[in-house]
C-alpha atoms as a PDB file:
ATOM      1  CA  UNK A   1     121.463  67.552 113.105  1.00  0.00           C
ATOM      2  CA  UNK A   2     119.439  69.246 115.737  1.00  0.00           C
ATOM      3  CA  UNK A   3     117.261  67.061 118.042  1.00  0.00           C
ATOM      4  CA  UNK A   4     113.491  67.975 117.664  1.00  0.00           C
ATOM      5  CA  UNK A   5     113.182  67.688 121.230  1.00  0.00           C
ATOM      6  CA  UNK A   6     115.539  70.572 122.331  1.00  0.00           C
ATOM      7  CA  UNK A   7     113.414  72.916 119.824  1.00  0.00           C
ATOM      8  CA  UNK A   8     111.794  75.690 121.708  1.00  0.00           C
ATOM      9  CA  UNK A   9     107.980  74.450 122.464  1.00  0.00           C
ATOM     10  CA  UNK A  10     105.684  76.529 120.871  1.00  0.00           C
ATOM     11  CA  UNK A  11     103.498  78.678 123.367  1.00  0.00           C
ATOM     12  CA  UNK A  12      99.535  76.866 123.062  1.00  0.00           C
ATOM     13  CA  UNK A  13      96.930  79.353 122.165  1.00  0.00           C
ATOM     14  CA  UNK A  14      93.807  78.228 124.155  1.00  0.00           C
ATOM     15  CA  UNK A  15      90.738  79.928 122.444  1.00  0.00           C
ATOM     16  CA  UNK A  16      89.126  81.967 125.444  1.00  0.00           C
ATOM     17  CA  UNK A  17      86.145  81.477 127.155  1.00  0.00           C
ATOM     18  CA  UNK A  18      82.909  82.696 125.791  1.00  0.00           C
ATOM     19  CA  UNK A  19      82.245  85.608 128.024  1.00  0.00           C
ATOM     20  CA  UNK A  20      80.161  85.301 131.292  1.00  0.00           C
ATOM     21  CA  UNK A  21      76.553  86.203 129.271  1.00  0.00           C
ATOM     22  CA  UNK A  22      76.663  84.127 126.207  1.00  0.00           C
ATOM     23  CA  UNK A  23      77.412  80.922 128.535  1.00  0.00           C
ATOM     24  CA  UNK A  24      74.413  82.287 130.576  1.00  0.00           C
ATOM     25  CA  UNK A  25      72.320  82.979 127.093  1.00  0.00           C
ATOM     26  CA  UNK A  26      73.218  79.013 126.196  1.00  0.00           C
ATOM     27  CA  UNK A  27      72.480  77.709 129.469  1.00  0.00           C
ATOM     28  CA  UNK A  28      68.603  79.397 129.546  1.00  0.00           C
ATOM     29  CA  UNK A  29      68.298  78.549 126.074  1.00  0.00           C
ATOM     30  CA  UNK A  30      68.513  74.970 126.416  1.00  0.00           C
ATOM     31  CA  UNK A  31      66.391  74.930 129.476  1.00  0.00           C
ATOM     32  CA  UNK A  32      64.157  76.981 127.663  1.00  0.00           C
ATOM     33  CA  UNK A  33      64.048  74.271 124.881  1.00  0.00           C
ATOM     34  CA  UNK A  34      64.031  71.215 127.485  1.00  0.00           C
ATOM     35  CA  UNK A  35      60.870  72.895 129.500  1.00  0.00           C
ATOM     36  CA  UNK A  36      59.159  73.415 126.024  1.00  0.00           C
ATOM     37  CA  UNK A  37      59.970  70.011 125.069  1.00  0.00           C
ATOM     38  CA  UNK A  38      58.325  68.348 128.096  1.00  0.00           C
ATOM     39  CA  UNK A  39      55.682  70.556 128.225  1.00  0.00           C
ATOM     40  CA  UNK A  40      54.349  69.952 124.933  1.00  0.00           C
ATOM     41  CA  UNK A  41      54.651  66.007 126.277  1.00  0.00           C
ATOM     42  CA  UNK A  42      52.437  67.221 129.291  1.00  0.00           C
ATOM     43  CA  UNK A  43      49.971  69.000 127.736  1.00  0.00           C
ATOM     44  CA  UNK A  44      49.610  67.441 123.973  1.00  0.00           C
ATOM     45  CA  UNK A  45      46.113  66.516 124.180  1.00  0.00           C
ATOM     46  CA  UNK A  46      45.656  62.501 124.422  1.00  0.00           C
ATOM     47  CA  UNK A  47      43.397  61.669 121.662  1.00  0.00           C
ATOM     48  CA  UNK A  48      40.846  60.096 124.365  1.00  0.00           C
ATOM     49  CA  UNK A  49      38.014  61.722 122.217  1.00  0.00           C
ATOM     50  CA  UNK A  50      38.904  60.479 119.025  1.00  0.00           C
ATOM     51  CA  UNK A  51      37.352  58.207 117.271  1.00  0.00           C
ATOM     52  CA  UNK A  52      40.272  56.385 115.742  1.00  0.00           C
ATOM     53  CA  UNK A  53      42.432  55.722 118.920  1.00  0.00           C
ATOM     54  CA  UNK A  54      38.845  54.197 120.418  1.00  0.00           C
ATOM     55  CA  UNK A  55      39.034  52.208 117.720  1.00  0.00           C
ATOM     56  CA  UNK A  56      42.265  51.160 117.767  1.00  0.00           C
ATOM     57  CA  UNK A  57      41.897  50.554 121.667  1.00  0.00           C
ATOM     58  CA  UNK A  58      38.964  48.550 120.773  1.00  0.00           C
ATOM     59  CA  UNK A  59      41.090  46.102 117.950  1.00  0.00           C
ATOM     60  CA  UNK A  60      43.997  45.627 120.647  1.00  0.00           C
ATOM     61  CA  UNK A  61      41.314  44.224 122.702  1.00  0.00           C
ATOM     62  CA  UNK A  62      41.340  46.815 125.382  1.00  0.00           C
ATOM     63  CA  UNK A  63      37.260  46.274 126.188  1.00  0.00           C
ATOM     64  CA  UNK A  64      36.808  48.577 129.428  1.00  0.00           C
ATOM     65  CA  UNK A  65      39.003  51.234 127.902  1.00  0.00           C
ATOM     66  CA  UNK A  66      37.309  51.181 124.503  1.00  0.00           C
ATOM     67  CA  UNK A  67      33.960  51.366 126.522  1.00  0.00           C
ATOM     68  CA  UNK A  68      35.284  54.716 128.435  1.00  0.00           C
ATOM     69  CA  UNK A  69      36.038  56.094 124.970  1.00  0.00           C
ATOM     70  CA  UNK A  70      33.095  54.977 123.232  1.00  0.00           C
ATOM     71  CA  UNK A  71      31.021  56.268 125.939  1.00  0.00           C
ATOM     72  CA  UNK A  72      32.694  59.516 125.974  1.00  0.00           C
ATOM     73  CA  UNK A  73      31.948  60.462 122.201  1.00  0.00           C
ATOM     74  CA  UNK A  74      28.240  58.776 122.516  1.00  0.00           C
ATOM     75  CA  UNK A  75      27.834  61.341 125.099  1.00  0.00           C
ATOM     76  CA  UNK A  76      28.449  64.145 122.397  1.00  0.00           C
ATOM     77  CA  UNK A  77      26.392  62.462 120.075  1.00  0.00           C
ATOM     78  CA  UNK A  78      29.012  60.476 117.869  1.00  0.00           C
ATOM     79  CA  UNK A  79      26.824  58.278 115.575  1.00  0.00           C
ATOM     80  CA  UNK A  80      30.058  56.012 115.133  1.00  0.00           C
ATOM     81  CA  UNK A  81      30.404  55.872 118.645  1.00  0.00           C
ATOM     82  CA  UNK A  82      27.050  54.932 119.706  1.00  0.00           C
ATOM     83  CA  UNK A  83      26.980  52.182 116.627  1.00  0.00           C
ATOM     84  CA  UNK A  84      30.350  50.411 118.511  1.00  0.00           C
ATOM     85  CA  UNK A  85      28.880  50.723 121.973  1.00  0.00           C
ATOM     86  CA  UNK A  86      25.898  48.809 120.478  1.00  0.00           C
ATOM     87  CA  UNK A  87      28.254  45.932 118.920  1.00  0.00           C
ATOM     88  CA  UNK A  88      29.980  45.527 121.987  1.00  0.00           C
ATOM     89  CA  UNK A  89      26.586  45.761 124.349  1.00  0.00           C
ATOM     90  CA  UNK A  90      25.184  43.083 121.892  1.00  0.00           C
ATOM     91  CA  UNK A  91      28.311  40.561 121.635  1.00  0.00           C
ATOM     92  CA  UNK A  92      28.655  41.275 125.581  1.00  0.00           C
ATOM     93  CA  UNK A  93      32.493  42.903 125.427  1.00  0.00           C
ATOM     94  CA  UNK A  94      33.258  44.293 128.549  1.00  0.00           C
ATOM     95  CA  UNK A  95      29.879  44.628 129.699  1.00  0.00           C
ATOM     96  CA  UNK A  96      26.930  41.921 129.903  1.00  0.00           C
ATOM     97  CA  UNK A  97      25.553  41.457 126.984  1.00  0.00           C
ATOM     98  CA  UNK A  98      22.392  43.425 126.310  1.00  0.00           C
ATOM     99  CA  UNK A  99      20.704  43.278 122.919  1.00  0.00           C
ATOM    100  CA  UNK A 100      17.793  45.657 123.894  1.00  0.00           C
ATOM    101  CA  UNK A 101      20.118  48.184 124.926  1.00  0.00           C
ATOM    102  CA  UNK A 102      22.229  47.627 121.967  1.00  0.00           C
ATOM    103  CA  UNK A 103      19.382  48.031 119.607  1.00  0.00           C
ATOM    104  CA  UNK A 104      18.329  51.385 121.359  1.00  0.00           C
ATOM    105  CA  UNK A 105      22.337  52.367 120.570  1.00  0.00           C
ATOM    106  CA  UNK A 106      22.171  51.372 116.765  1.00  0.00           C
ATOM    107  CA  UNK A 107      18.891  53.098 116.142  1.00  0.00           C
ATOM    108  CA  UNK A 108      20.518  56.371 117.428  1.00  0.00           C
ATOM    109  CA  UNK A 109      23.244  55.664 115.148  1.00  0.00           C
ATOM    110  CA  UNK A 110      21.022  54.407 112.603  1.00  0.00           C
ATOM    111  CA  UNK A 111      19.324  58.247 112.608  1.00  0.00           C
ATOM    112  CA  UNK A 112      22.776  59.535 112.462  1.00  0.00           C
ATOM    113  CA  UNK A 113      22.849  57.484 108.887  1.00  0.00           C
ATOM    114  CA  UNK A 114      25.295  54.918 110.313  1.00  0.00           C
ATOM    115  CA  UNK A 115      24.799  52.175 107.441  1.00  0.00           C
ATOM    116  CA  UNK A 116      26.396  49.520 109.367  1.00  0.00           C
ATOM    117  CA  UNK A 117      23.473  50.488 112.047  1.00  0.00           C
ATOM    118  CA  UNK A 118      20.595  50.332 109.803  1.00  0.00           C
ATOM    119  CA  UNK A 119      21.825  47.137 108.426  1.00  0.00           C
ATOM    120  CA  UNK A 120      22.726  45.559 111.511  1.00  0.00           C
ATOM    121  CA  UNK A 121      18.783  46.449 113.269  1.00  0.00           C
ATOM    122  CA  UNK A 122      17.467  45.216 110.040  1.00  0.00           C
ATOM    123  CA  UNK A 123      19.745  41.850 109.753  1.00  0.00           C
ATOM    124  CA  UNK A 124      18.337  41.350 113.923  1.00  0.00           C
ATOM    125  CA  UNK A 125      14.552  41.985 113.306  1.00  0.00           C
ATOM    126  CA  UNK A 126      14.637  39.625 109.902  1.00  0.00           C
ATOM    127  CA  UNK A 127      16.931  36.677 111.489  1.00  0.00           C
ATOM    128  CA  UNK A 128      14.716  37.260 115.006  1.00  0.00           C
ATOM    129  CA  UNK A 129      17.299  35.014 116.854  1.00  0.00           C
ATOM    130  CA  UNK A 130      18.120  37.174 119.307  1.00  0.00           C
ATOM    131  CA  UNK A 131      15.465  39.244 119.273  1.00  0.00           C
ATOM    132  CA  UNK A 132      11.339  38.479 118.423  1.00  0.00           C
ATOM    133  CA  UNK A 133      11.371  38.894 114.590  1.00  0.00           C
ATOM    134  CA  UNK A 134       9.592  41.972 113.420  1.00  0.00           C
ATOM    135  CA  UNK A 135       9.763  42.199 109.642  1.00  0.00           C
ATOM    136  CA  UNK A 136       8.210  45.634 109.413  1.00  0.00           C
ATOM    137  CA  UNK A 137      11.248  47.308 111.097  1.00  0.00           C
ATOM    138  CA  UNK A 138      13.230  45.006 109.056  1.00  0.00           C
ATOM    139  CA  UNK A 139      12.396  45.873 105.893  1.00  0.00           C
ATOM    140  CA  UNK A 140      12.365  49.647 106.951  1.00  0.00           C
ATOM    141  CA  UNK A 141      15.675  49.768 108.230  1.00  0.00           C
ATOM    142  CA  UNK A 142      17.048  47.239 105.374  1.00  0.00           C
ATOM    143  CA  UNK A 143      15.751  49.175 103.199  1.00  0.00           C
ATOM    144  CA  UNK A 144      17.591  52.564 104.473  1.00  0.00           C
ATOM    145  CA  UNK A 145      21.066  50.576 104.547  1.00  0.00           C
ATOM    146  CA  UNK A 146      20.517  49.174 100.938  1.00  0.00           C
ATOM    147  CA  UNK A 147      19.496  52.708  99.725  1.00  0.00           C
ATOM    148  CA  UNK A 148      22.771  53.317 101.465  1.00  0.00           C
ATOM    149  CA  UNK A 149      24.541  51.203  99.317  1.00  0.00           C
ATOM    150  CA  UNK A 150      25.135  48.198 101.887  1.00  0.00           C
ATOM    151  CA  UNK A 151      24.510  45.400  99.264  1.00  0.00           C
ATOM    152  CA  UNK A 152      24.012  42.845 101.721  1.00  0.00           C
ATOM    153  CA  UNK A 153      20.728  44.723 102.737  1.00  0.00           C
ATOM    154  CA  UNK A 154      20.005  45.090  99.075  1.00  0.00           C
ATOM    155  CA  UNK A 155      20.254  40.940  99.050  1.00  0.00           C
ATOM    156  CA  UNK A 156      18.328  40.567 102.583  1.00  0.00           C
ATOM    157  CA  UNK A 157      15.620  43.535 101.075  1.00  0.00           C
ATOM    158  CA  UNK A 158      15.249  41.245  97.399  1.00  0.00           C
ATOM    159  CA  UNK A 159      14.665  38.225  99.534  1.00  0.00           C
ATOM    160  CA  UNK A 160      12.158  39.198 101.765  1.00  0.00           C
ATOM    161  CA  UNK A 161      10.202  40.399  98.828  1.00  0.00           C
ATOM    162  CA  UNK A 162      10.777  37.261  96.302  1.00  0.00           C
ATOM    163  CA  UNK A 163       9.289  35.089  99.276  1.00  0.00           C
ATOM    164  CA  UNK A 164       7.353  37.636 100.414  1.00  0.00           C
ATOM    165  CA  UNK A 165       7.865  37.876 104.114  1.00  0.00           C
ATOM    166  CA  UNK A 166       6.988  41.364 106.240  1.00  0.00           C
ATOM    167  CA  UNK A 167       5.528  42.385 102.907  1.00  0.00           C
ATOM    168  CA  UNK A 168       3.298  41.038  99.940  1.00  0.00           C
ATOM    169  CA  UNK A 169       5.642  38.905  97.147  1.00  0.00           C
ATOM    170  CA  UNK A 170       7.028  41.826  94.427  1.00  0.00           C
ATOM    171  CA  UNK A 171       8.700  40.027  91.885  1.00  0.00           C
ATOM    172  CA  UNK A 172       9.615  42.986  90.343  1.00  0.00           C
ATOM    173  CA  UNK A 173      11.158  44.675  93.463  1.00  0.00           C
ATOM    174  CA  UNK A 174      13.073  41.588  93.950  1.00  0.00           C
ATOM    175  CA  UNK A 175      14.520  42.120  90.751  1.00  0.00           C
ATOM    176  CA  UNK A 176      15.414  45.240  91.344  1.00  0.00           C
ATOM    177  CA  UNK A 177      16.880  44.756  94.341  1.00  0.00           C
ATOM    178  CA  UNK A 178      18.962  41.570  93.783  1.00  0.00           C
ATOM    179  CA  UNK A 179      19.697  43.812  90.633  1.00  0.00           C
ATOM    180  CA  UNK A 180      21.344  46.451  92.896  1.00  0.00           C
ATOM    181  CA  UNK A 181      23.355  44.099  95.368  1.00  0.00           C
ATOM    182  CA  UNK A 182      24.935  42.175  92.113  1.00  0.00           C
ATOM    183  CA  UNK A 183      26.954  44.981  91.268  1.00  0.00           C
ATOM    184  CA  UNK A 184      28.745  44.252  93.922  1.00  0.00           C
ATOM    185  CA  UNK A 185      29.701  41.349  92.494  1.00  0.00           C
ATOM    186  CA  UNK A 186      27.798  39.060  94.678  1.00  0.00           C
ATOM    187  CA  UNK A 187      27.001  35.682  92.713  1.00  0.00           C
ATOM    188  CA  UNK A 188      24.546  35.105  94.812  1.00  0.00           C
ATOM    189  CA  UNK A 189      22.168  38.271  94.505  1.00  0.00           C
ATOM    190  CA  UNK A 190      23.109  37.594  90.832  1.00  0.00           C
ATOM    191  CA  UNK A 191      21.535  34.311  91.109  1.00  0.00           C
ATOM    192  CA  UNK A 192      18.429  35.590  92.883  1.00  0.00           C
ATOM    193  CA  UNK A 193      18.233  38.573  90.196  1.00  0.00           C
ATOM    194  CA  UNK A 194      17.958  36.035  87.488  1.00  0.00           C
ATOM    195  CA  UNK A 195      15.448  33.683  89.000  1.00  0.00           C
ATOM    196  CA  UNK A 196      13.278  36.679  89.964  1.00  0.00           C
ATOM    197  CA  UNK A 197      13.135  38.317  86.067  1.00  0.00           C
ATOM    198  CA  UNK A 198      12.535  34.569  84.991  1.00  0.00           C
ATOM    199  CA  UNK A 199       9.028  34.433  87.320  1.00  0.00           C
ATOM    200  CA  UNK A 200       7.781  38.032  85.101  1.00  0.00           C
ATOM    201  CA  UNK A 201       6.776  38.627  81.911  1.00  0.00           C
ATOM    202  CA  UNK A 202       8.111  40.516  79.558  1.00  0.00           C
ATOM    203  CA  UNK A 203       5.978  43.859  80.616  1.00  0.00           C
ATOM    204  CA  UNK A 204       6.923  43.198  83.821  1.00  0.00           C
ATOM    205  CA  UNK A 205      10.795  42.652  83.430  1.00  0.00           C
ATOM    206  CA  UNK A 206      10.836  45.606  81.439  1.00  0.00           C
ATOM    207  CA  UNK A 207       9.560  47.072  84.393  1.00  0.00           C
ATOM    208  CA  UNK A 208      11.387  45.509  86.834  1.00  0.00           C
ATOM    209  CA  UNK A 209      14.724  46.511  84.811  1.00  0.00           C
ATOM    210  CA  UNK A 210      13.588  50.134  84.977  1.00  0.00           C
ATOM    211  CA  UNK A 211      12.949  50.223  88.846  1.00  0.00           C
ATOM    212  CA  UNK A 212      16.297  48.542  89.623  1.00  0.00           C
ATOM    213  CA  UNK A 213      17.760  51.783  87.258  1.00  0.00           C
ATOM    214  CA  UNK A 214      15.988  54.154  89.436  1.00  0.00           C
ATOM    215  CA  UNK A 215      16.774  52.437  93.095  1.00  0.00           C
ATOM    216  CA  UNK A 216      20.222  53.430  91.489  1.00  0.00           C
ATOM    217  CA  UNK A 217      19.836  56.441  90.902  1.00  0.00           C
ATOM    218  CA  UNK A 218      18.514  57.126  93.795  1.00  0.00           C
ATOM    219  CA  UNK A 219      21.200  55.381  95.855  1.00  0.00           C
ATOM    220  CA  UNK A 220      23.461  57.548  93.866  1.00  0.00           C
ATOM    221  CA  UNK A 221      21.997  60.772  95.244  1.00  0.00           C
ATOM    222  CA  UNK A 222      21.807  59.618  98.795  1.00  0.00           C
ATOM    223  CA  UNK A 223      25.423  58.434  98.908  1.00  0.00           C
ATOM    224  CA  UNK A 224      26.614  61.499  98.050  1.00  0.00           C
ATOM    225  CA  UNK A 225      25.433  63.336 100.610  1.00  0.00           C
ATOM    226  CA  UNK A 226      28.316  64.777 103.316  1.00  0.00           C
ATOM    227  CA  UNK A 227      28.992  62.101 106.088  1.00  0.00           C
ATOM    228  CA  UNK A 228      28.532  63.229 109.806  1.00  0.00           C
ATOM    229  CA  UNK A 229      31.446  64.644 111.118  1.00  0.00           C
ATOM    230  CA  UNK A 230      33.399  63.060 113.719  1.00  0.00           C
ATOM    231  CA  UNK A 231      32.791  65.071 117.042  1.00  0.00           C
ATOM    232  CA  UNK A 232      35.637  65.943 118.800  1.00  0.00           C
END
């Protein structure tokens, strides 16, 4: 029996080298793809003016950033922007707390249609503990945010007009608006909406019902309309 061992070895066929210029074309086509890689890292635009990242800067609690980003959309007119500049100028979040100034913010916003401004000047001017009360601009800018949909305003808005404060007492209107805020589900405005239609007669209740189904119509119409787009 013949030892393996003393068996010719077989001659090793090495596969050859790729020539000089494909190990060059491999070579520049991963640098290629490295400097592409890291230059799309360089150069992908941070998303310093977007709205979301502020506001995700803001929520991590990152006050003198979100300020820088806030302030840089505000500057191009960002409703959204201005209305957070104003909540953090009125709490006093990385900057001293100024309700004047933050006012002046939310009523920019507010013109913007920024509900959450509207309802916020109107919820300051009605409450008038930080500011001196003035329940005309309350009503008028509670009144924009409940047309708006904001039911709270639709609540503050029923009140005000079932007592009868920055305006004469309107039953009917009280209705109506306690009317629109209990859709919400809101026990509360549901409670106020039943106390104001049992203060009318029956003219006026029929009356009353018929205004709240107008208010939402109307609020129907203005919610659709397109929201501002986010500038960039």
């Amino acid at each position: 029996m013949t030892d393996s061992a003393s068996k010719p070895l077989l001659p090793v066929h090495k596969p050859p080298w790729p020539p000089a210029p494909t190990i060059f074309l491999v070579v520049i086509t991963a640098l290629v793809i490295g400097s592409f890689q890291e230059y799309r890292l360089r150069t992908a635009t941070p998303p310093q003016t977007n709205l979301e990242f502020a506001e995700h800067v803001f929520q991590t609690g990152d006050d003198q950033t979100a300020l820088k980003l806030f302030g840089e959309l505000a500057n191009k007119n960002n409703p959204n922007a201005e209305y957070w500049l104003g909540h953090m100028n009125e709490i006093g979040l990385g900057v001293p707390r100024d309700v004047t100034k933050a006012i002046g913010l939310y009523k920019k916003a507010a013109e913007q249609n920024v509900v959450a401004a509207e309802a916020r000047i109107g919820g300051l001017y009605s409450n008038g503990d930080l500011v001196t009360p003035d329940f005309s601009q309350a009503k008028s800018y509670l009144e924009r945010a409940a047309y708006h949909a904001d039911p709270r305003s639709a609540i503050l808005l029923g009140q005000m007009y079932r007592i009868g404060i920055g305006t004469a007492v309107d039953q009917k209107q009280a209705y109506a608006w306690s009317e629109v805020a209990s859709f919400e589900g809101s026990e509360f405005a549901a409670r106020e909406r039943d106390s104001s239609l049992h203060d009318l007669d029956v003219i006026d209740q029929q009356a009353a019902v018929a205004h709240a189904h107008d208010i939402m119509k109307e609020i129907k119409q203005k919610t659709t309309v397109p929201q501002v787009p986010e500038a960039k």
